[in-house]
N, C-alpha and C. Protein backbone atom coordinates (compact mmCIF):
# COMPACT_ATOMS: atom_id res chain seq x y z
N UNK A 1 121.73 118.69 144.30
CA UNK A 1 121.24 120.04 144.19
C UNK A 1 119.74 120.04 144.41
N UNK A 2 119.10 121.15 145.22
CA UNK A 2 118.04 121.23 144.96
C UNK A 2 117.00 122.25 143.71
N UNK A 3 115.92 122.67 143.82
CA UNK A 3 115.44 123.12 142.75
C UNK A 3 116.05 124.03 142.54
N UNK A 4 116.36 124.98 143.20
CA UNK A 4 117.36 126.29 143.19
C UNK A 4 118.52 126.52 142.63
N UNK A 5 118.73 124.66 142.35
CA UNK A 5 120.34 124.81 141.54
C UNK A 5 121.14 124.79 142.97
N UNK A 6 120.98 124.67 144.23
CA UNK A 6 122.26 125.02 144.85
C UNK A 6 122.09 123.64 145.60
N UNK A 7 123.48 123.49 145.77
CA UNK A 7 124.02 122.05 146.50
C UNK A 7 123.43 121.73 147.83
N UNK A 8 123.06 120.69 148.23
CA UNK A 8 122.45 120.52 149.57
C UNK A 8 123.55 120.44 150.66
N UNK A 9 123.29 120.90 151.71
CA UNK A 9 123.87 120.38 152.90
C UNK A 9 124.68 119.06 152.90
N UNK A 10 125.53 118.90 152.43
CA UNK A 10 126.19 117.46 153.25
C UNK A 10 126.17 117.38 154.71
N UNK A 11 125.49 115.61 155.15
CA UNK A 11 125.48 115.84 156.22
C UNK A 11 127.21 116.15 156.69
N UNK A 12 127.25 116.48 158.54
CA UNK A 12 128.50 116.62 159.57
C UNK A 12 129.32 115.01 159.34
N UNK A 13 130.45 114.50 158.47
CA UNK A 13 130.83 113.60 158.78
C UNK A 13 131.65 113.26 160.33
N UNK A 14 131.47 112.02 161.13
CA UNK A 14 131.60 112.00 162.31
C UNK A 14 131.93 110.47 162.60
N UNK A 15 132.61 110.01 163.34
CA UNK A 15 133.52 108.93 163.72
C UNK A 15 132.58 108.14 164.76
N UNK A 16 132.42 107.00 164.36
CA UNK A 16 131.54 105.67 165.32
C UNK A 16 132.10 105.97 166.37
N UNK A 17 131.21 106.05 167.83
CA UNK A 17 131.70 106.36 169.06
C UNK A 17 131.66 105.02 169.39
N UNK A 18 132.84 104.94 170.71
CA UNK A 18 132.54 103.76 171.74
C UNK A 18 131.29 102.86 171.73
N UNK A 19 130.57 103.52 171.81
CA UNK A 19 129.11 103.02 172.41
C UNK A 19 128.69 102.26 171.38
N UNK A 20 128.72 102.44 170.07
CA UNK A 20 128.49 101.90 168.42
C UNK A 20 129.25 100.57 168.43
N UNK A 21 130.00 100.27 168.99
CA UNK A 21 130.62 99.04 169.03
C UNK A 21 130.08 97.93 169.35
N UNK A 22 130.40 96.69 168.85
CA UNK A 22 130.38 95.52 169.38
C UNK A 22 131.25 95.12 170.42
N UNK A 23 131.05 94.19 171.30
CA UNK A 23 132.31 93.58 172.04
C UNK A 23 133.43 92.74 171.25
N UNK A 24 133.30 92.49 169.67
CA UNK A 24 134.46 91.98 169.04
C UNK A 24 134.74 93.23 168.09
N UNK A 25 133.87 94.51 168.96
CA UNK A 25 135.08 95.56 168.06
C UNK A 25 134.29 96.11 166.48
N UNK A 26 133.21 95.35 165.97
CA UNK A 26 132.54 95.59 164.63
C UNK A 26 131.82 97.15 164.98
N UNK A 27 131.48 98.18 164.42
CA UNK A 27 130.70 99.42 164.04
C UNK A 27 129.44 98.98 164.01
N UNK A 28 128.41 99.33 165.04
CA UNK A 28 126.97 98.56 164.56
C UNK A 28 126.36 100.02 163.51
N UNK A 29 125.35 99.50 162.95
CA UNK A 29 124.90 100.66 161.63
C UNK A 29 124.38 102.02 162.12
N UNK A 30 123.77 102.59 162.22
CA UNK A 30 123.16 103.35 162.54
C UNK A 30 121.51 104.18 161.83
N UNK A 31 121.76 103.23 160.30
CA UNK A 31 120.14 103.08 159.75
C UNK A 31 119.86 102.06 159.78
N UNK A 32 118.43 101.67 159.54
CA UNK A 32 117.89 100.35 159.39
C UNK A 32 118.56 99.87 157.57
N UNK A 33 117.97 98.43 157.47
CA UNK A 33 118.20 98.00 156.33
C UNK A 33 117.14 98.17 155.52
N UNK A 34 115.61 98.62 156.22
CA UNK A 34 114.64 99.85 154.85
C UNK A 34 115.03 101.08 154.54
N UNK A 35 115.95 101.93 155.38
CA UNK A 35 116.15 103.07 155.13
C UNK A 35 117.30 103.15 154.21
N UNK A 36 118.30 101.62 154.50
CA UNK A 36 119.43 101.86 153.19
C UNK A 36 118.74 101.37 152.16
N UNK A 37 117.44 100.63 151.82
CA UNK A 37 117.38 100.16 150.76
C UNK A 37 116.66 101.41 150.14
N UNK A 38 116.42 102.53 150.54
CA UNK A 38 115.51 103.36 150.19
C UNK A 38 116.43 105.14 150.02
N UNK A 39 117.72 104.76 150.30
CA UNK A 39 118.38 105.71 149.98
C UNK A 39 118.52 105.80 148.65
N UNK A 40 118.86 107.09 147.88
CA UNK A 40 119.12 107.38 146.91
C UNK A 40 120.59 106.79 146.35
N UNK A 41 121.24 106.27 147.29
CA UNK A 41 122.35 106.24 147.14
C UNK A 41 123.78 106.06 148.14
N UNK A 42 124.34 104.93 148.13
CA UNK A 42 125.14 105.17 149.23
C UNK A 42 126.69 104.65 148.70
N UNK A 43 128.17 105.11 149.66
CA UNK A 43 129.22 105.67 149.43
C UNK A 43 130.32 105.03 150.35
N UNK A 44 131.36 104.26 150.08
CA UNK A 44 132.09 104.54 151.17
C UNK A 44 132.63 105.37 152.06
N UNK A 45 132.96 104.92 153.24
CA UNK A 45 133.52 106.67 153.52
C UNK A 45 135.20 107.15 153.43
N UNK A 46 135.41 108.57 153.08
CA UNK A 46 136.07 108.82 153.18
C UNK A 46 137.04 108.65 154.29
N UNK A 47 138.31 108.70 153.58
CA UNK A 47 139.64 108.76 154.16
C UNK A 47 139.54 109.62 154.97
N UNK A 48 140.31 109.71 156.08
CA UNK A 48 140.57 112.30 156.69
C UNK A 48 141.62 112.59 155.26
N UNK A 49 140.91 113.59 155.44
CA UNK A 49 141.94 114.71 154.06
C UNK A 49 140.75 115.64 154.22
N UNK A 50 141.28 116.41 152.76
CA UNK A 50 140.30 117.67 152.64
C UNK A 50 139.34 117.66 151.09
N UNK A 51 138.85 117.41 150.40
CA UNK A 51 138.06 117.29 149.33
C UNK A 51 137.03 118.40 148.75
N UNK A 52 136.69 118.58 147.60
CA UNK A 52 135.78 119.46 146.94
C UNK A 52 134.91 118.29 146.75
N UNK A 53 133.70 118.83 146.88
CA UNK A 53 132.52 118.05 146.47
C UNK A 53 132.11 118.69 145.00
N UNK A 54 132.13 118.45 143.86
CA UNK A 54 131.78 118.66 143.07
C UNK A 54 130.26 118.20 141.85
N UNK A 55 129.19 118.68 141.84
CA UNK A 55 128.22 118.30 141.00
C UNK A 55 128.48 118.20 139.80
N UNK A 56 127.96 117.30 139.15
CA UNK A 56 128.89 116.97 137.47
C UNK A 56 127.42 116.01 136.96
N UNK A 57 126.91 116.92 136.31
CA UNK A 57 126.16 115.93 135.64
C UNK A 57 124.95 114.71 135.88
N UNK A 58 124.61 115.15 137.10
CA UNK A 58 123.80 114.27 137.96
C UNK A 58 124.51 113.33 139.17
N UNK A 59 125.71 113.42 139.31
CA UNK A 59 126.79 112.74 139.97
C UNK A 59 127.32 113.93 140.64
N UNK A 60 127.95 113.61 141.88
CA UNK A 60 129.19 114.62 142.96
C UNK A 60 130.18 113.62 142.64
N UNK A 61 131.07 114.72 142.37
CA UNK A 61 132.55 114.24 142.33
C UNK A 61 133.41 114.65 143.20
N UNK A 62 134.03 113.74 144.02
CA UNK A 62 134.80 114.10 145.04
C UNK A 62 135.56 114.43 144.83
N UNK A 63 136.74 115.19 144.88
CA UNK A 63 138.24 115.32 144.45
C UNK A 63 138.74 115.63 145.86
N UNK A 64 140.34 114.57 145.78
CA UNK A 64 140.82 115.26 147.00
C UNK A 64 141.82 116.33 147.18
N UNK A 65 142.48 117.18 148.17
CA UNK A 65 142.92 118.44 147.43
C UNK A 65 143.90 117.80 148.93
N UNK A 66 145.43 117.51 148.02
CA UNK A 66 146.52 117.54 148.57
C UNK A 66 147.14 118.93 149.59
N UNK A 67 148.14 118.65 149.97
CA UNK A 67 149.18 119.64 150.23
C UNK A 67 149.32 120.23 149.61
N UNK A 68 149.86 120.03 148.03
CA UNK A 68 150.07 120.90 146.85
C UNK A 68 149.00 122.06 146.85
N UNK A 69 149.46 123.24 146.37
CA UNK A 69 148.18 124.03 145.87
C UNK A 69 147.80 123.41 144.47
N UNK A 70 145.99 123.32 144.63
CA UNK A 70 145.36 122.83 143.73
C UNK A 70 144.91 124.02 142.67
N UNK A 71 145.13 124.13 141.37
CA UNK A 71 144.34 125.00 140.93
C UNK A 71 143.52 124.28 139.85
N UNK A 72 142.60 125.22 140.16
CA UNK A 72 140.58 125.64 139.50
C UNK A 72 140.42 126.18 138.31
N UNK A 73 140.07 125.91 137.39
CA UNK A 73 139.84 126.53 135.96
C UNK A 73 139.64 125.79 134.74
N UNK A 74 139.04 126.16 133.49
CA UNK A 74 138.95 125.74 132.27
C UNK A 74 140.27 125.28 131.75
N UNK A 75 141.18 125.73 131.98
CA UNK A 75 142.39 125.68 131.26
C UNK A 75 143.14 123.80 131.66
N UNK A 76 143.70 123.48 130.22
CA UNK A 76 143.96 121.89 130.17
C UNK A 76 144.74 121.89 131.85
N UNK A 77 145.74 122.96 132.08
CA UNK A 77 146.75 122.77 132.77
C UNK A 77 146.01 122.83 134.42
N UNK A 78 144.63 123.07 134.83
CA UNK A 78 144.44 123.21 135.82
C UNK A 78 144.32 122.24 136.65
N UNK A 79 144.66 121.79 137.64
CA UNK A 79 144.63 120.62 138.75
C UNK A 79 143.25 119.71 138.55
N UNK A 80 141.95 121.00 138.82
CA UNK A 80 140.90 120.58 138.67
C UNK A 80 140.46 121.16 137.21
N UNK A 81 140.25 120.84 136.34
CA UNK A 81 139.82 121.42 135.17
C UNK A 81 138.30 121.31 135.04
N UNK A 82 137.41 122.65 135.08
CA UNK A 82 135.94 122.64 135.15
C UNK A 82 135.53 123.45 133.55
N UNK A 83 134.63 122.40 133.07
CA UNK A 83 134.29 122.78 131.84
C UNK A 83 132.82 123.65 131.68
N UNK A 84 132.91 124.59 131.77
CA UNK A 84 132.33 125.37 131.88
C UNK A 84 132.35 126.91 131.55
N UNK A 85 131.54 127.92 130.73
CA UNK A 85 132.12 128.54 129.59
C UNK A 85 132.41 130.03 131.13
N UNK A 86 131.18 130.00 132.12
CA UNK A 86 131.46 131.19 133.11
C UNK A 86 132.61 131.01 133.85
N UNK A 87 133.59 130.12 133.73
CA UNK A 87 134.75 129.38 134.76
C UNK A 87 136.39 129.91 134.26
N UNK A 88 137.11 130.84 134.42
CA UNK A 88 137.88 131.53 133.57
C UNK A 88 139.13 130.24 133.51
N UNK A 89 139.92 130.77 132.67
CA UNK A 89 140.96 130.05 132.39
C UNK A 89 141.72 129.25 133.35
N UNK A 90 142.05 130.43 134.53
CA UNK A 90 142.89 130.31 135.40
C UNK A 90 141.93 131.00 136.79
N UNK A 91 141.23 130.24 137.53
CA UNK A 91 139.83 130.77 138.41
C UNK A 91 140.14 131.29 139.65
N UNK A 92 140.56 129.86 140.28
CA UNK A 92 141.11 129.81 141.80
C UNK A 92 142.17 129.21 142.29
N UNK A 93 142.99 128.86 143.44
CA UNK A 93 143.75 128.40 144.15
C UNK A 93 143.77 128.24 145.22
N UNK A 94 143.05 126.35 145.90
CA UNK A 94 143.19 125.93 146.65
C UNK A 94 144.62 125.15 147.53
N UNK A 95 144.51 126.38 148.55
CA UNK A 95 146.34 125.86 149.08
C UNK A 95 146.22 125.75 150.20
N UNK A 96 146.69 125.27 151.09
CA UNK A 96 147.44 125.02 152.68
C UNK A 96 148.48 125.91 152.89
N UNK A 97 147.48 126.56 154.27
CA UNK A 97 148.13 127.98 154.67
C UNK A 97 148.54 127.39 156.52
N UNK A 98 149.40 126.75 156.69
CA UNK A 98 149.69 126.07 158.31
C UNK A 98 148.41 125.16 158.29
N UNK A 99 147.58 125.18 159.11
CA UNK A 99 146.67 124.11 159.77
C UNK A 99 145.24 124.67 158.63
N UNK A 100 145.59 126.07 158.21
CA UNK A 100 143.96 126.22 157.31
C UNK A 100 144.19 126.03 156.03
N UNK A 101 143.27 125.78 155.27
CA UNK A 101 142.64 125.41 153.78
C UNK A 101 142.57 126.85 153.60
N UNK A 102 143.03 127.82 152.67
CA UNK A 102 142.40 128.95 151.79
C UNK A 102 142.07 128.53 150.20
N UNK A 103 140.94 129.63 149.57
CA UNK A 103 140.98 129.53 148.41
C UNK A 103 141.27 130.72 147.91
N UNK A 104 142.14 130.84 147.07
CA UNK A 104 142.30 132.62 146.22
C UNK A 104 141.71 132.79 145.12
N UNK A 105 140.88 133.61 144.44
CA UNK A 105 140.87 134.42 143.89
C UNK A 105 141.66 134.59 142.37
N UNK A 106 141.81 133.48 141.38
CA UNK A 106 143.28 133.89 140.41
C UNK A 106 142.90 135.15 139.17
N UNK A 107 142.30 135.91 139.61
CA UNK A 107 141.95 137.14 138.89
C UNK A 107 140.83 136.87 137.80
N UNK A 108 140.13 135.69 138.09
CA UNK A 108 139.23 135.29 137.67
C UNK A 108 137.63 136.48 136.81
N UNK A 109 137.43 136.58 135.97
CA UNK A 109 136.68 137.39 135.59
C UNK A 109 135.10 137.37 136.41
N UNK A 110 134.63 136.11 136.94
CA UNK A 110 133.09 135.94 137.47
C UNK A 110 133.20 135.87 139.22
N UNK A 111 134.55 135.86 139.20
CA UNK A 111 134.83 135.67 140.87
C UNK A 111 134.34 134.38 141.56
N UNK A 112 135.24 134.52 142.86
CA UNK A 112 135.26 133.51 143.65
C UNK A 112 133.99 133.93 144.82
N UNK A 113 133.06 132.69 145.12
CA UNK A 113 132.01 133.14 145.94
C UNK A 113 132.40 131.94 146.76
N UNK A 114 132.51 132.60 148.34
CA UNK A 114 132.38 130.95 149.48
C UNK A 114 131.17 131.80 150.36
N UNK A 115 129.90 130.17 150.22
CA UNK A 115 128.93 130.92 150.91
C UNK A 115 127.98 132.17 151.01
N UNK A 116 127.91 132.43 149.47
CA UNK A 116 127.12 133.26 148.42
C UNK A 116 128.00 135.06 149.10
N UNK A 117 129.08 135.04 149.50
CA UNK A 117 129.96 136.43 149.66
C UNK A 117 131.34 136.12 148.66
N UNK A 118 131.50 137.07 148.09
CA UNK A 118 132.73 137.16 146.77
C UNK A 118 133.89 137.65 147.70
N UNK A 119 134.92 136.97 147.47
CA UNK A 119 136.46 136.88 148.45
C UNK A 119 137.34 136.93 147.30
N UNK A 120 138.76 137.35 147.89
CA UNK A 120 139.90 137.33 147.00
C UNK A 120 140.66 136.30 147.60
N UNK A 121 140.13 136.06 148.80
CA UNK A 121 141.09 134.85 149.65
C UNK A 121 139.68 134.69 151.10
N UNK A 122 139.90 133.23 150.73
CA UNK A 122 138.83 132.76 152.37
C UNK A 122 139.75 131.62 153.04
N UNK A 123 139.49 131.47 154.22
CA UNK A 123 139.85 130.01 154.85
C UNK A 123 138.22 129.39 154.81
N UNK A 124 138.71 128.26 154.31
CA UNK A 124 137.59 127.28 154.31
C UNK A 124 137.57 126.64 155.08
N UNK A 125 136.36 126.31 155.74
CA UNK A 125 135.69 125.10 156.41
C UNK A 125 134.93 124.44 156.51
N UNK A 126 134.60 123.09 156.90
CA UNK A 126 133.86 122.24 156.57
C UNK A 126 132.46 122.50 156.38
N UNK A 127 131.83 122.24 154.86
CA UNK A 127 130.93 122.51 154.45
C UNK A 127 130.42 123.46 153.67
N UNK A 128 131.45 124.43 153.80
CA UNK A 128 131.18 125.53 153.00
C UNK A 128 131.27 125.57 151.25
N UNK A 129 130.12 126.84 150.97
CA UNK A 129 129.90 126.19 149.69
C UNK A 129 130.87 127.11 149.05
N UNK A 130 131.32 126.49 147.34
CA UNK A 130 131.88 127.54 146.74
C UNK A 130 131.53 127.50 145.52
N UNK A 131 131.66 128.69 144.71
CA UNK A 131 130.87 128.99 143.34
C UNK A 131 131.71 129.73 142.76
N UNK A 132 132.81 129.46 141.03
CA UNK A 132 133.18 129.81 140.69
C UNK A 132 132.48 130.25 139.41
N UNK A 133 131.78 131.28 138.93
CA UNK A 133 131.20 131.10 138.15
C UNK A 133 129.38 130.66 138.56
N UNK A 134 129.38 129.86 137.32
CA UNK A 134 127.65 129.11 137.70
C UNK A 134 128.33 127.60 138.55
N UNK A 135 129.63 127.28 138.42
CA UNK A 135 129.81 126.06 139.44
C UNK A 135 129.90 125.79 140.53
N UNK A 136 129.29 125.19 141.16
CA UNK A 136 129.17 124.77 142.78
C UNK A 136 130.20 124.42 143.19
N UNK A 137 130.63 124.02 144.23
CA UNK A 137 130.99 122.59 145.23
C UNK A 137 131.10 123.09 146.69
N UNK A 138 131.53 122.17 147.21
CA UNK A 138 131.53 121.86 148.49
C UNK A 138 132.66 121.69 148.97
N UNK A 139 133.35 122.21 150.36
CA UNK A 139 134.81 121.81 151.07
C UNK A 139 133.85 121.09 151.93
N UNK A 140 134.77 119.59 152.04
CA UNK A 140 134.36 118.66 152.94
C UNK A 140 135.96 118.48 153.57
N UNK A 141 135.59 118.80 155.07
CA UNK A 141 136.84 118.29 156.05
C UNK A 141 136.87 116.70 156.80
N UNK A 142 137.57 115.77 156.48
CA UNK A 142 137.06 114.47 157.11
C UNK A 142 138.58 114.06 158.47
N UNK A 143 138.04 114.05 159.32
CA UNK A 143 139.03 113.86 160.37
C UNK A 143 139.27 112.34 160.99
């Protein structure tokens, strides 16, 4: 997050081209070894699927969001359970609608925001932010 409280940009995740290769086939890097020693932090990479990026405490928490519809809320029973007092019981519902990601709306009292506009239903895409409540995250698409 930056000072603003709002989540930064994740960079475009993107697949080693041809050219990145070795002739026995290895991924050559694409930072130096001062710039990784000088990162804040680094990650394996993700699988392809679809994931919430979630801020928690000084940490992002990835979660990955199946086929199943995932649901969002305070409540023990929610898929993702976010502890947080602006986050209603029963918030949202992340589901697979054919080839798109939507999130709904579950009659949530503070509403669903993707990309600082309030929806009852969005298709998500990569990068976009979402705010249930005062909580962030992020849809990350990895192909």
């Amino acid at each position: 997050m930056d000072s603003a409280g709002t989540l930064l940009r994740m960079p475009t995740l993107v697949q080693a081209s041809a050219e990145a290769t070795t002739a026995i086939g290895r991924t050559l890097p694409r930072t130096t070894d001062r710039d990784r020693r000088r990162a804040a932090s680094t990650a394996p990479k993700l699988d392809p699927g679809r994931y919430l990026a979630i801020e928690d405490a000084g940490e992002v928490v990835v979660i990955e969001v199946g086929g199943d519809p995932v649901h969002l809320g305070r409540s023990t029973g929610a898929g993702v359970m976010l502890e947080h007092l602006s986050v209603s019981r029963r918030h949202a519902v992340v589901a697979q609608r054919g080839e798109d990601t939507v999130i709904l709306d579950d009659r949530s009292r503070n509403g669903v925001f993707v990309n600082d506009e309030r929806v009852a239903e969005a298709v998500l895409r990569h990068c976009d932010e979402i705010r249930l409540g005062e909580v962030a995250m992020r849809f990350v698409l990895v192909r």
